[in-house]
PDBML (XML) file of the C-alpha atoms, coordinates in Angstrom:
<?xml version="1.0" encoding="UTF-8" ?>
<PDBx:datablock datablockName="MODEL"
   xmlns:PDBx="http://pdbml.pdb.org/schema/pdbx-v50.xsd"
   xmlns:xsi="http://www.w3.org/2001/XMLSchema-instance"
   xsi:schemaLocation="http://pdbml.pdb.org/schema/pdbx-v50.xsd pdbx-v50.xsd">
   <PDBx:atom_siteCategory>
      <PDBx:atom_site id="1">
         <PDBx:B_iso_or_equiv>0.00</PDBx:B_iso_or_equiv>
         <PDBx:Cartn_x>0.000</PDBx:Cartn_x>
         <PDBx:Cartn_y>0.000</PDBx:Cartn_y>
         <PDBx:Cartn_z>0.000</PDBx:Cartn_z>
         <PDBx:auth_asym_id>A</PDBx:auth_asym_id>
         <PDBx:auth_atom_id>CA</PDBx:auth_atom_id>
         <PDBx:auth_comp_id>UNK</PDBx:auth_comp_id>
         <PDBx:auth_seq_id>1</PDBx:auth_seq_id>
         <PDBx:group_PDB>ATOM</PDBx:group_PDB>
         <PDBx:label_alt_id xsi:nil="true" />
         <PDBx:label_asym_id>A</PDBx:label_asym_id>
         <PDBx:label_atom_id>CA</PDBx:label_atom_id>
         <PDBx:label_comp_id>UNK</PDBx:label_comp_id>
         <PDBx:label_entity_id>1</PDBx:label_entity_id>
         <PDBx:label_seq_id>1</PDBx:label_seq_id>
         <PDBx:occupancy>1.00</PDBx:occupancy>
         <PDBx:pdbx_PDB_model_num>1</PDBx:pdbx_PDB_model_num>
         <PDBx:type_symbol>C</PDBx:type_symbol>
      </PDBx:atom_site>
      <PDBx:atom_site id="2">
         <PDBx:B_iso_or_equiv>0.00</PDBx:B_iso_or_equiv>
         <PDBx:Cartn_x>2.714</PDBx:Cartn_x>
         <PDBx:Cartn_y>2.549</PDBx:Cartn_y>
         <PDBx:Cartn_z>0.961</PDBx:Cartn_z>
         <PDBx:auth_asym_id>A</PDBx:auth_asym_id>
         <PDBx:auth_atom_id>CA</PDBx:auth_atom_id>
         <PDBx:auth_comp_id>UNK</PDBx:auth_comp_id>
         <PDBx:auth_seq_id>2</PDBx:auth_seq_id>
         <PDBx:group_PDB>ATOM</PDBx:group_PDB>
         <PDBx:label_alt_id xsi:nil="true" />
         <PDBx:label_asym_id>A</PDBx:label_asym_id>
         <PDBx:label_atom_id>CA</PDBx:label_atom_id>
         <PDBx:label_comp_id>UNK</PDBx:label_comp_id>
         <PDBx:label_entity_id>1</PDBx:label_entity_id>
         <PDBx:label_seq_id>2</PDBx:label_seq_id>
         <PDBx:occupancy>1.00</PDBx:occupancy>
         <PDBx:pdbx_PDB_model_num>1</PDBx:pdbx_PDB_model_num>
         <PDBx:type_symbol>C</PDBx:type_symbol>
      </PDBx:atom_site>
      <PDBx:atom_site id="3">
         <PDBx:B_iso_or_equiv>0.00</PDBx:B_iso_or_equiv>
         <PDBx:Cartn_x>4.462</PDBx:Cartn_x>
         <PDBx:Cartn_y>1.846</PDBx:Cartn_y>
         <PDBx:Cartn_z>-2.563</PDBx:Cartn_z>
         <PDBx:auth_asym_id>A</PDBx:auth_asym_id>
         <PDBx:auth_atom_id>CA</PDBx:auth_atom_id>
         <PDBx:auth_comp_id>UNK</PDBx:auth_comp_id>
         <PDBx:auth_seq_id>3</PDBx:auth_seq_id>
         <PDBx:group_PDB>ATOM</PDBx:group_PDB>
         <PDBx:label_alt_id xsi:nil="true" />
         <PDBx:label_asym_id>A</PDBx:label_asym_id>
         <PDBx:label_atom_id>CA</PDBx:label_atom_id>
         <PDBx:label_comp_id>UNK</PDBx:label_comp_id>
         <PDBx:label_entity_id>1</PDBx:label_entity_id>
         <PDBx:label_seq_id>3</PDBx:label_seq_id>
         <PDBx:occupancy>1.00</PDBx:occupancy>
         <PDBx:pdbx_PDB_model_num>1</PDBx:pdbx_PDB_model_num>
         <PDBx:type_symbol>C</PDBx:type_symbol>
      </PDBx:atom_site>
      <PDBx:atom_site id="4">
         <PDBx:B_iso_or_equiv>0.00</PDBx:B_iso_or_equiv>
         <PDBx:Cartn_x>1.078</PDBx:Cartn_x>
         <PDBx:Cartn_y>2.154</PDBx:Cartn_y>
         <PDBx:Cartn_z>-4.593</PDBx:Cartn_z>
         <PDBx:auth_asym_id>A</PDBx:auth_asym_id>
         <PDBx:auth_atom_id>CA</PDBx:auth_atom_id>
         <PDBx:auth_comp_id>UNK</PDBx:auth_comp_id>
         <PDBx:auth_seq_id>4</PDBx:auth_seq_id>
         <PDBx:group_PDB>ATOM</PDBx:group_PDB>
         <PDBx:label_alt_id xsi:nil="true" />
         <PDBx:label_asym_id>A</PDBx:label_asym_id>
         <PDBx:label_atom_id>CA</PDBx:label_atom_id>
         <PDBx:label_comp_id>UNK</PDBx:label_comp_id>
         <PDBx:label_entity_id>1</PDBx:label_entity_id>
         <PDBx:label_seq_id>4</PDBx:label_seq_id>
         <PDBx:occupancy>1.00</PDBx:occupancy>
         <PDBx:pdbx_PDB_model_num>1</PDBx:pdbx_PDB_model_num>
         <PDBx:type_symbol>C</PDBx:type_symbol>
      </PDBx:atom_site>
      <PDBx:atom_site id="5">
         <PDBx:B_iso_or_equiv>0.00</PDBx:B_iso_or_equiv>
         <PDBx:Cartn_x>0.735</PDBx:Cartn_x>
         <PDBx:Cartn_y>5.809</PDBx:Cartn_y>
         <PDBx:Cartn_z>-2.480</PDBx:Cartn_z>
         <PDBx:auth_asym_id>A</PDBx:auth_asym_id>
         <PDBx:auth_atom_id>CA</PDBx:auth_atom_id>
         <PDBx:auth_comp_id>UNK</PDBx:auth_comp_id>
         <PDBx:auth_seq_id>5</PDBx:auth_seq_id>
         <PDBx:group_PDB>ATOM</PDBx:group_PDB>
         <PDBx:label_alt_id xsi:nil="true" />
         <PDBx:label_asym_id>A</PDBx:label_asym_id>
         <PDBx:label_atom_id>CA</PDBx:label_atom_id>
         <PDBx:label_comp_id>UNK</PDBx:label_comp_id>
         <PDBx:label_entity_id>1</PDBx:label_entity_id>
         <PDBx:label_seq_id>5</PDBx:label_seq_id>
         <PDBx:occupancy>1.00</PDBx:occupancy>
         <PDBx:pdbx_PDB_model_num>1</PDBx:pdbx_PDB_model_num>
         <PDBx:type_symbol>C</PDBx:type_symbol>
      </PDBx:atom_site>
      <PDBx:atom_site id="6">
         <PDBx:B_iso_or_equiv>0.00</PDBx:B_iso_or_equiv>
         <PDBx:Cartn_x>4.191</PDBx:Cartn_x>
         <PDBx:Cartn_y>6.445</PDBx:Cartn_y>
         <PDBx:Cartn_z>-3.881</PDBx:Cartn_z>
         <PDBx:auth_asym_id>A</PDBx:auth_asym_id>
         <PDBx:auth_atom_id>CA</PDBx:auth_atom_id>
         <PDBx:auth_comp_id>UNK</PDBx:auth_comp_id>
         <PDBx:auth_seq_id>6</PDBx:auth_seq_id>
         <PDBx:group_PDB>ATOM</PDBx:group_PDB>
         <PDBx:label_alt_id xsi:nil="true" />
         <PDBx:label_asym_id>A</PDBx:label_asym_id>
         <PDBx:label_atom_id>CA</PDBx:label_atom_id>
         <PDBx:label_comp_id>UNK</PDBx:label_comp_id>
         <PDBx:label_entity_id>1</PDBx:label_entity_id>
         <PDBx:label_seq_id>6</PDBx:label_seq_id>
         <PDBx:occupancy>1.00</PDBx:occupancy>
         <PDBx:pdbx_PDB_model_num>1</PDBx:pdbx_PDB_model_num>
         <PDBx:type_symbol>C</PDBx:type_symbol>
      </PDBx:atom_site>
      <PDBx:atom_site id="7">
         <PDBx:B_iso_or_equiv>0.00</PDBx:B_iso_or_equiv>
         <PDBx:Cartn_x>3.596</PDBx:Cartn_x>
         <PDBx:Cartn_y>5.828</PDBx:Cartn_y>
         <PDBx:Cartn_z>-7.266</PDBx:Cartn_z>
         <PDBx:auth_asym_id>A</PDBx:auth_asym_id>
         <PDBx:auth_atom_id>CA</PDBx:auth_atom_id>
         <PDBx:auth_comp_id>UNK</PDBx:auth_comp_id>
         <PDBx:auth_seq_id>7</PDBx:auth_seq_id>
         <PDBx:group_PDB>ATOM</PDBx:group_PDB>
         <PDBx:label_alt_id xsi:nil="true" />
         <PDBx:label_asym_id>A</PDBx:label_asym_id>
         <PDBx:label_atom_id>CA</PDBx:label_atom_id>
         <PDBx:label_comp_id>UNK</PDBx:label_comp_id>
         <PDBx:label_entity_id>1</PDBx:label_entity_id>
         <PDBx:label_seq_id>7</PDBx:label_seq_id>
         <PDBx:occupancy>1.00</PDBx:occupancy>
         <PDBx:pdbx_PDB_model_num>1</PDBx:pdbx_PDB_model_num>
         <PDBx:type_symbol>C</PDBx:type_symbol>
      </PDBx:atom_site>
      <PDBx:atom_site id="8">
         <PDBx:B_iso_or_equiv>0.00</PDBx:B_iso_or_equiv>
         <PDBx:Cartn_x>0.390</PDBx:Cartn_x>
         <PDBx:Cartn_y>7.682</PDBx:Cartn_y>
         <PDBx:Cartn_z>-7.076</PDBx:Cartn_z>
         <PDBx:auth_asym_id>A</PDBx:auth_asym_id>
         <PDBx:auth_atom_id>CA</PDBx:auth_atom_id>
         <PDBx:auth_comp_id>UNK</PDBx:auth_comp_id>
         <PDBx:auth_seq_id>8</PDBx:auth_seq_id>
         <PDBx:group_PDB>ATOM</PDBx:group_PDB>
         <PDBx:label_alt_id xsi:nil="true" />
         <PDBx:label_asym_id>A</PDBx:label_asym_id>
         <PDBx:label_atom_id>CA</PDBx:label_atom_id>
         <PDBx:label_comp_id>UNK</PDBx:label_comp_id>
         <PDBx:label_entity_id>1</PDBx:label_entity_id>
         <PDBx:label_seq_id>8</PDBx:label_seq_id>
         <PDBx:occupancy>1.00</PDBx:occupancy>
         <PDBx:pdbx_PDB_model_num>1</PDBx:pdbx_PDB_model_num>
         <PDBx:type_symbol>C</PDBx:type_symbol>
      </PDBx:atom_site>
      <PDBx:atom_site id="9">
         <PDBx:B_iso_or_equiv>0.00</PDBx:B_iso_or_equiv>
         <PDBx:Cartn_x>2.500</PDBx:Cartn_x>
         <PDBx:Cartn_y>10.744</PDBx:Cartn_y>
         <PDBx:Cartn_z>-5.474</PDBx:Cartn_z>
         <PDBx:auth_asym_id>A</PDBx:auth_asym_id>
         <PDBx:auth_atom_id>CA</PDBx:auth_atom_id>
         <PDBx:auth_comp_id>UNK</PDBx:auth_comp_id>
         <PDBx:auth_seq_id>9</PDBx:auth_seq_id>
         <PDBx:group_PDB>ATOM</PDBx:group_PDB>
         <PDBx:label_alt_id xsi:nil="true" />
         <PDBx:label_asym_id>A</PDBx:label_asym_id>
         <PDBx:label_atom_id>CA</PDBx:label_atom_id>
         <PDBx:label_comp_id>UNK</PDBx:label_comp_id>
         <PDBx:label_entity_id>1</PDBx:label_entity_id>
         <PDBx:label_seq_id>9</PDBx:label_seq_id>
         <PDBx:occupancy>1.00</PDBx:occupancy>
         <PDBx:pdbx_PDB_model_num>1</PDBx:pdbx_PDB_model_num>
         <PDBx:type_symbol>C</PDBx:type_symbol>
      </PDBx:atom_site>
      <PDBx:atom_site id="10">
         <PDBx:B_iso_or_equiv>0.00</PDBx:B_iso_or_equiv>
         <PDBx:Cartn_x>5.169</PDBx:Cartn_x>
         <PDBx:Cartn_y>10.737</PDBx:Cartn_y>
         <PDBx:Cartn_z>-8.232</PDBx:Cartn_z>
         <PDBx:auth_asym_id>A</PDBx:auth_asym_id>
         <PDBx:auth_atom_id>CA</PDBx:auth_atom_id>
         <PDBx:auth_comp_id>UNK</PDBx:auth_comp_id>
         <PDBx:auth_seq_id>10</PDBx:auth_seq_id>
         <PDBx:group_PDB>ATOM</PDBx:group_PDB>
         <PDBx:label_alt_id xsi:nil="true" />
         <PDBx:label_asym_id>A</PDBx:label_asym_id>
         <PDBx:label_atom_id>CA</PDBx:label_atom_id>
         <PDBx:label_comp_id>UNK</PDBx:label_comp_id>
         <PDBx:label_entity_id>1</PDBx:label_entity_id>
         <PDBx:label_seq_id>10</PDBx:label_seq_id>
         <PDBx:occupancy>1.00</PDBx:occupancy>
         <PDBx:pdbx_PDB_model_num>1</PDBx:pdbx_PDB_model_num>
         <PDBx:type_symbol>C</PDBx:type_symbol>
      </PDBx:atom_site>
      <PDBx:atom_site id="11">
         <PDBx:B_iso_or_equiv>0.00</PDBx:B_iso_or_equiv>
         <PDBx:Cartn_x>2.593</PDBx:Cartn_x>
         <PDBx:Cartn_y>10.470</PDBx:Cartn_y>
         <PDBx:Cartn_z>-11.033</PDBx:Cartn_z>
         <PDBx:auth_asym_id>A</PDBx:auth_asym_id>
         <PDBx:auth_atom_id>CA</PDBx:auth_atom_id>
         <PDBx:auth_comp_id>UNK</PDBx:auth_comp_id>
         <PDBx:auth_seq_id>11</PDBx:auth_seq_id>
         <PDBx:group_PDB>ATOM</PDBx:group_PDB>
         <PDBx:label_alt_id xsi:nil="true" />
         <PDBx:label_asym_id>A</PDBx:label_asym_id>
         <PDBx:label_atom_id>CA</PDBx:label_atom_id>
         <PDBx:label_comp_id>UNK</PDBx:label_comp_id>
         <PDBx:label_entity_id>1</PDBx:label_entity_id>
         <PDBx:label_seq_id>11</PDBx:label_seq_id>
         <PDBx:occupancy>1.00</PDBx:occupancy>
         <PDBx:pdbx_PDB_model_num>1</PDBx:pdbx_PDB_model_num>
         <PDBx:type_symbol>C</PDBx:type_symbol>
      </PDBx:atom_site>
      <PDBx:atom_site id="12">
         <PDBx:B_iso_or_equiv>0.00</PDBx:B_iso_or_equiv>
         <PDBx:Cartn_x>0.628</PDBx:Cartn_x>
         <PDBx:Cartn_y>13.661</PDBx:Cartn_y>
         <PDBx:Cartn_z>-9.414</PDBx:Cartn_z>
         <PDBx:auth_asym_id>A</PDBx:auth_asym_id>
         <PDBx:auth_atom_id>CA</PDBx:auth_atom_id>
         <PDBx:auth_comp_id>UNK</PDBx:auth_comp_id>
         <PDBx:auth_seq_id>12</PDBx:auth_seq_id>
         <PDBx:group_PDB>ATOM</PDBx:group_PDB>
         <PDBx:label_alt_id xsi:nil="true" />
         <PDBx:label_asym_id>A</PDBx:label_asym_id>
         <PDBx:label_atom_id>CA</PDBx:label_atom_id>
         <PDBx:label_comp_id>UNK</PDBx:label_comp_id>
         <PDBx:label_entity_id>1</PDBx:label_entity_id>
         <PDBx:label_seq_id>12</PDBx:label_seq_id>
         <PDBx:occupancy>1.00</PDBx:occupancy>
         <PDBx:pdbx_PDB_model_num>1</PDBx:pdbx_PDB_model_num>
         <PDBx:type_symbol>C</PDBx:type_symbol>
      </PDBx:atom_site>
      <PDBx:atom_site id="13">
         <PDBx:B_iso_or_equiv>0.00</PDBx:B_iso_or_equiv>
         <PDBx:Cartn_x>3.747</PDBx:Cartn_x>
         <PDBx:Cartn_y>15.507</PDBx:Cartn_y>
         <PDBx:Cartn_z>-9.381</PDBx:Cartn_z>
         <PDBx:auth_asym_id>A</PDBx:auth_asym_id>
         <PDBx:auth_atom_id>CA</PDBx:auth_atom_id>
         <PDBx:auth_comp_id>UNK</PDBx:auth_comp_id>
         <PDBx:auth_seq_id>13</PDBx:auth_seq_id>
         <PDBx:group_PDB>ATOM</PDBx:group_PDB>
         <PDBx:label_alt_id xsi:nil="true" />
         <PDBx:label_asym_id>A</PDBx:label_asym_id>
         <PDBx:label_atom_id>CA</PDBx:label_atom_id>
         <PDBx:label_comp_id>UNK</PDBx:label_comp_id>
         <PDBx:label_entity_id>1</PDBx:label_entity_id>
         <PDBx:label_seq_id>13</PDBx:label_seq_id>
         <PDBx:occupancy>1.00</PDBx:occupancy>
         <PDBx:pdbx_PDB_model_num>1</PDBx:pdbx_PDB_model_num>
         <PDBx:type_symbol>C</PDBx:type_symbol>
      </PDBx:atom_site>
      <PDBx:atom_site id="14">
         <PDBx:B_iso_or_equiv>0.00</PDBx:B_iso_or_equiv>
         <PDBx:Cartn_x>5.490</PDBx:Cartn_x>
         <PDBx:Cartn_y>14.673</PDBx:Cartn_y>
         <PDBx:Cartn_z>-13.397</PDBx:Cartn_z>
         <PDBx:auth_asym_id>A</PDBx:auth_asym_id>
         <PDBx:auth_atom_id>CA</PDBx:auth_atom_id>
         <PDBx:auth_comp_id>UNK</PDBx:auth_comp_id>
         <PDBx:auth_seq_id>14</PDBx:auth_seq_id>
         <PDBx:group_PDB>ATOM</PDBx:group_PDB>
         <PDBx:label_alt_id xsi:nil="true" />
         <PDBx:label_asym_id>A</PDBx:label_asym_id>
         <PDBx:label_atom_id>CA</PDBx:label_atom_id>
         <PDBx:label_comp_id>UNK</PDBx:label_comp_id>
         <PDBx:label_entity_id>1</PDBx:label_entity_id>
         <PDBx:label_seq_id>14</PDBx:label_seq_id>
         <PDBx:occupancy>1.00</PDBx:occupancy>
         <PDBx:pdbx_PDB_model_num>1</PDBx:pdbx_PDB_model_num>
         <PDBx:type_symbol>C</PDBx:type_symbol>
      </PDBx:atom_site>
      <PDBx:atom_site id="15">
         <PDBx:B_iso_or_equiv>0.00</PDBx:B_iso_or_equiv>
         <PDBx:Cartn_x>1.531</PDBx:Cartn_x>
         <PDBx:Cartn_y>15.647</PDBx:Cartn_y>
         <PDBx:Cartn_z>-13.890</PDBx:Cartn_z>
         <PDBx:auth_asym_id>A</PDBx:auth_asym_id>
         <PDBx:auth_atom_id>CA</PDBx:auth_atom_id>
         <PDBx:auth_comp_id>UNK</PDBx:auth_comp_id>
         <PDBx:auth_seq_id>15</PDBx:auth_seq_id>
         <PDBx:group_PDB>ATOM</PDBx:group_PDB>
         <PDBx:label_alt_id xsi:nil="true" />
         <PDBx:label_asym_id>A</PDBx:label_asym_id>
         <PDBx:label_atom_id>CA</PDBx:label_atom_id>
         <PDBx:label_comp_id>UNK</PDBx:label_comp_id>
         <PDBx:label_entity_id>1</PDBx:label_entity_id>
         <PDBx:label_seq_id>15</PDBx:label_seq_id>
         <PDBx:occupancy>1.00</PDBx:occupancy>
         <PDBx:pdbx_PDB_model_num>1</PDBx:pdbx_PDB_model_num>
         <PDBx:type_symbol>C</PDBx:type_symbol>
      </PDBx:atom_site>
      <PDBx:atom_site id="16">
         <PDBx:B_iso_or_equiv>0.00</PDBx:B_iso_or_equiv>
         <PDBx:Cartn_x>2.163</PDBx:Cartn_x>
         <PDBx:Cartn_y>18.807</PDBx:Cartn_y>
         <PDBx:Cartn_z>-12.052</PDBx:Cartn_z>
         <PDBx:auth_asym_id>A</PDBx:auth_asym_id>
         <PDBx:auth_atom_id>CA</PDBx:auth_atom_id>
         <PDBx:auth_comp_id>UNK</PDBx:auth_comp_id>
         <PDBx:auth_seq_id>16</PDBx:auth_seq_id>
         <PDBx:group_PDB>ATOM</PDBx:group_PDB>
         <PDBx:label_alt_id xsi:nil="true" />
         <PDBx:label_asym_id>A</PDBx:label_asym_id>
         <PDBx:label_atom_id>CA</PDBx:label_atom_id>
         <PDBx:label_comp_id>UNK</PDBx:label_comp_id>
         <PDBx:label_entity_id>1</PDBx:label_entity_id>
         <PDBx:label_seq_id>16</PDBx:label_seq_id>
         <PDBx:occupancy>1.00</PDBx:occupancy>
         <PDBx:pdbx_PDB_model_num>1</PDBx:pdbx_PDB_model_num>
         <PDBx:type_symbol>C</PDBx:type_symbol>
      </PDBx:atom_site>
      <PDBx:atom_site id="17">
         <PDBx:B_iso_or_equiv>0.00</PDBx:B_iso_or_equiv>
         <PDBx:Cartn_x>5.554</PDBx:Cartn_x>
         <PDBx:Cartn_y>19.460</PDBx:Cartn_y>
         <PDBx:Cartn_z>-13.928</PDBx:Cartn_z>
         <PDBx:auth_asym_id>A</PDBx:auth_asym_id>
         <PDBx:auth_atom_id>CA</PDBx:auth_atom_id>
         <PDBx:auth_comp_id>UNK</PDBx:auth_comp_id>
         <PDBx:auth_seq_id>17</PDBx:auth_seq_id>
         <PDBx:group_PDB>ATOM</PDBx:group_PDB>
         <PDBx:label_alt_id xsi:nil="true" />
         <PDBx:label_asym_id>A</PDBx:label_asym_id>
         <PDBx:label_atom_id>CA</PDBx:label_atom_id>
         <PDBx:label_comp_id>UNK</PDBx:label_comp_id>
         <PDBx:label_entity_id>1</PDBx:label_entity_id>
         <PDBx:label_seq_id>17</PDBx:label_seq_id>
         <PDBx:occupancy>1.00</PDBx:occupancy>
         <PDBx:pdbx_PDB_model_num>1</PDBx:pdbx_PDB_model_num>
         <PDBx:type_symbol>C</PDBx:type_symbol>
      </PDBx:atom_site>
      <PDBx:atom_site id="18">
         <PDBx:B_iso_or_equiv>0.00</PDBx:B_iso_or_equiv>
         <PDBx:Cartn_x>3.600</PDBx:Cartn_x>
         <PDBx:Cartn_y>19.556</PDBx:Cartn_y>
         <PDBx:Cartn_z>-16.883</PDBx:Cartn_z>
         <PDBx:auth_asym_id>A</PDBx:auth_asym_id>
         <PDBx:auth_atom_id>CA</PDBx:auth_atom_id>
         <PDBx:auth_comp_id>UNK</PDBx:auth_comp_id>
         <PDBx:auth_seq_id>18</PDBx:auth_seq_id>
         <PDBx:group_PDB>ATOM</PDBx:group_PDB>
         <PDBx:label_alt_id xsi:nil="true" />
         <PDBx:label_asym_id>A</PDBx:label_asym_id>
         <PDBx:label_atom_id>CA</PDBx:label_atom_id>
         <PDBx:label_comp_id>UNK</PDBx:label_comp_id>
         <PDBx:label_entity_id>1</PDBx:label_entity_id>
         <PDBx:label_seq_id>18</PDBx:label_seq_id>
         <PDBx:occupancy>1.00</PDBx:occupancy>
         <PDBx:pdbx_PDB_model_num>1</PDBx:pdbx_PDB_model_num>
         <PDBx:type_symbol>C</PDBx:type_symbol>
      </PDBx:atom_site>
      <PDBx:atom_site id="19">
         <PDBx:B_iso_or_equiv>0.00</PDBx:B_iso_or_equiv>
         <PDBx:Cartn_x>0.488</PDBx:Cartn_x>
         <PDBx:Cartn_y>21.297</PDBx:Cartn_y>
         <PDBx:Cartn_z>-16.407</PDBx:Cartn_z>
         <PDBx:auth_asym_id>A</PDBx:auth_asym_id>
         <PDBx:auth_atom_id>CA</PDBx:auth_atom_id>
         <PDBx:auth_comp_id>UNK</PDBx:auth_comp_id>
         <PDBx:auth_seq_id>19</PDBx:auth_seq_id>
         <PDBx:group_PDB>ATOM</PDBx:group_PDB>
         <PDBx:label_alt_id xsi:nil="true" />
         <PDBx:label_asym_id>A</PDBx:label_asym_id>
         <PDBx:label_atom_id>CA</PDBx:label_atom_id>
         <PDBx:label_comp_id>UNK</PDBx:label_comp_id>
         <PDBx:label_entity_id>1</PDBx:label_entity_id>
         <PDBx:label_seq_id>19</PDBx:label_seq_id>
         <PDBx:occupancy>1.00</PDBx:occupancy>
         <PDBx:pdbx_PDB_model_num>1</PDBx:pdbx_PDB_model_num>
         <PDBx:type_symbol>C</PDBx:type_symbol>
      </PDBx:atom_site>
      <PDBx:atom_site id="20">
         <PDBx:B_iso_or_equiv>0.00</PDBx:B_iso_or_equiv>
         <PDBx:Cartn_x>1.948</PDBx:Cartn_x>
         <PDBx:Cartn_y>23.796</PDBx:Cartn_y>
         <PDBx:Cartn_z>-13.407</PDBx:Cartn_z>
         <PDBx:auth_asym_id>A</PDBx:auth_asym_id>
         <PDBx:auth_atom_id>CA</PDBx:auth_atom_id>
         <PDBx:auth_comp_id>UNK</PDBx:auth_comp_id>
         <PDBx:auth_seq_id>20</PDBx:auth_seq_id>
         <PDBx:group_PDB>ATOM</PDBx:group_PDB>
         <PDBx:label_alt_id xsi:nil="true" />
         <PDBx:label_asym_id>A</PDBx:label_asym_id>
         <PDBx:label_atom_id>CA</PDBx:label_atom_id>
         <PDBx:label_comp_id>UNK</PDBx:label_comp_id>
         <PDBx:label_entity_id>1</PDBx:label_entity_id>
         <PDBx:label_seq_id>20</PDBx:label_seq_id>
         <PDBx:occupancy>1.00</PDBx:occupancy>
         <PDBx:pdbx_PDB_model_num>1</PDBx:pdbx_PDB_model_num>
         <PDBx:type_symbol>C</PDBx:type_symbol>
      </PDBx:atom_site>
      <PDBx:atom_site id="21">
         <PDBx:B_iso_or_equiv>0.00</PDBx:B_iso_or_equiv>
         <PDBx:Cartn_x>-0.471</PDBx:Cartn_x>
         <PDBx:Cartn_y>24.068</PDBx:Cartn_y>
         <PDBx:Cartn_z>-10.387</PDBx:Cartn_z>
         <PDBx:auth_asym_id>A</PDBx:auth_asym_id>
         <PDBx:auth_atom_id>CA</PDBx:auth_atom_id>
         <PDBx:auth_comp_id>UNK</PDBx:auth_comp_id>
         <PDBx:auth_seq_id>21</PDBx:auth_seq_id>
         <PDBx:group_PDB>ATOM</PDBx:group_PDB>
         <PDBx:label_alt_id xsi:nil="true" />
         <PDBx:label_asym_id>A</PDBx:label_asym_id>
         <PDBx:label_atom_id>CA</PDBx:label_atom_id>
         <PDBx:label_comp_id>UNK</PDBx:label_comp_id>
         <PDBx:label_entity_id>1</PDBx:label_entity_id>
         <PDBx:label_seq_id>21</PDBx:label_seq_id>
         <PDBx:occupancy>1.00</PDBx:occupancy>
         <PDBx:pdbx_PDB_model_num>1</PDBx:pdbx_PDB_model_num>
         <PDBx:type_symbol>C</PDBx:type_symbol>
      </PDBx:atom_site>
      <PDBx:atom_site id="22">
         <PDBx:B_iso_or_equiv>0.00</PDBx:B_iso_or_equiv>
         <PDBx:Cartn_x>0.822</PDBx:Cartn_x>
         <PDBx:Cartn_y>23.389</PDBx:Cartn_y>
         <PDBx:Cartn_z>-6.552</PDBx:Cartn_z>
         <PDBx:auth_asym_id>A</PDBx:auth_asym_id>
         <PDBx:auth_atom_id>CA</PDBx:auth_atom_id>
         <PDBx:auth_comp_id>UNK</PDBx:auth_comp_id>
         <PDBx:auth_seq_id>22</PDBx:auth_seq_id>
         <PDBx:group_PDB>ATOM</PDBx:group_PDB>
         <PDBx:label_alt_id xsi:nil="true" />
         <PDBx:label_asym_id>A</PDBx:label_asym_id>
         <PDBx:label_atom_id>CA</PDBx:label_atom_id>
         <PDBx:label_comp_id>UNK</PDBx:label_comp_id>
         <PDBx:label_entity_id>1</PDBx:label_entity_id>
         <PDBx:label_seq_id>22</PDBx:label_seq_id>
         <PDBx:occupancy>1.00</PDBx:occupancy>
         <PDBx:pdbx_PDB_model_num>1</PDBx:pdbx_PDB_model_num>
         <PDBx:type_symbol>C</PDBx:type_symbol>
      </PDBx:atom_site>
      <PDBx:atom_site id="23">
         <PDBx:B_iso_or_equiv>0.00</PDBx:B_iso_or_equiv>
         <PDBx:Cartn_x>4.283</PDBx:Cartn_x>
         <PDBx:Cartn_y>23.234</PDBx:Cartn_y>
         <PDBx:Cartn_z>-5.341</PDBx:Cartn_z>
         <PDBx:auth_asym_id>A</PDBx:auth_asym_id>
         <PDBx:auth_atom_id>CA</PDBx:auth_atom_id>
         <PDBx:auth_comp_id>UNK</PDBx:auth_comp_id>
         <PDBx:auth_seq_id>23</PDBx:auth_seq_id>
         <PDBx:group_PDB>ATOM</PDBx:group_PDB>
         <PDBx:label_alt_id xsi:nil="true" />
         <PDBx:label_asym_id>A</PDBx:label_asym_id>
         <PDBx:label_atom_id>CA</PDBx:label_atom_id>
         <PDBx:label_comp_id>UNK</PDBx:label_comp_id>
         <PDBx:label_entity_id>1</PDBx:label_entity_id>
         <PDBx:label_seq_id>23</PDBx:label_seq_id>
         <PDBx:occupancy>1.00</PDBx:occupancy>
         <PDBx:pdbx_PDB_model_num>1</PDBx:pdbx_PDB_model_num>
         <PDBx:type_symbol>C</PDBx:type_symbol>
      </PDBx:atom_site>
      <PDBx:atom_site id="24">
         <PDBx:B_iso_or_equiv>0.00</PDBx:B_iso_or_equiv>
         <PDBx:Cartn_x>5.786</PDBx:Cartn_x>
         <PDBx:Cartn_y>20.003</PDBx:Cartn_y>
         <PDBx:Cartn_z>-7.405</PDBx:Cartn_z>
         <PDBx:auth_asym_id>A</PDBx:auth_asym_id>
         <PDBx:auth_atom_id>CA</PDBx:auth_atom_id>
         <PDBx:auth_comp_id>UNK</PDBx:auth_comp_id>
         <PDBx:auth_seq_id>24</PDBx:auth_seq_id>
         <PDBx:group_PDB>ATOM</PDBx:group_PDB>
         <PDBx:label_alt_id xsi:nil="true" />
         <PDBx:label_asym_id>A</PDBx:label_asym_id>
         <PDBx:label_atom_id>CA</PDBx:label_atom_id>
         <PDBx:label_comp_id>UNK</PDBx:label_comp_id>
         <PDBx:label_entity_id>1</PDBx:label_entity_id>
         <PDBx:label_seq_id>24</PDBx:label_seq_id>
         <PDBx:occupancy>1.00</PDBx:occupancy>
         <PDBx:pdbx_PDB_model_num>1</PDBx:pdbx_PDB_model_num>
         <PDBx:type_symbol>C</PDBx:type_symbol>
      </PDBx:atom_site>
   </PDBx:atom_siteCategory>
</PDBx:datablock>
């Protein structure tokens, strides 16, 4: 469970990176 929350995280921030929004 903790690694499927840390893929989650690091997909929401490359999505971030690309679109801008919140600190990534």
């Amino acid at each position: 469970q903790i690694r499927y929350v840390g893929n989650n995280l690091n997909q929401i921030a490359k999505g971030m990176h690309l679109h801008g929004g919140i600190n990534a």
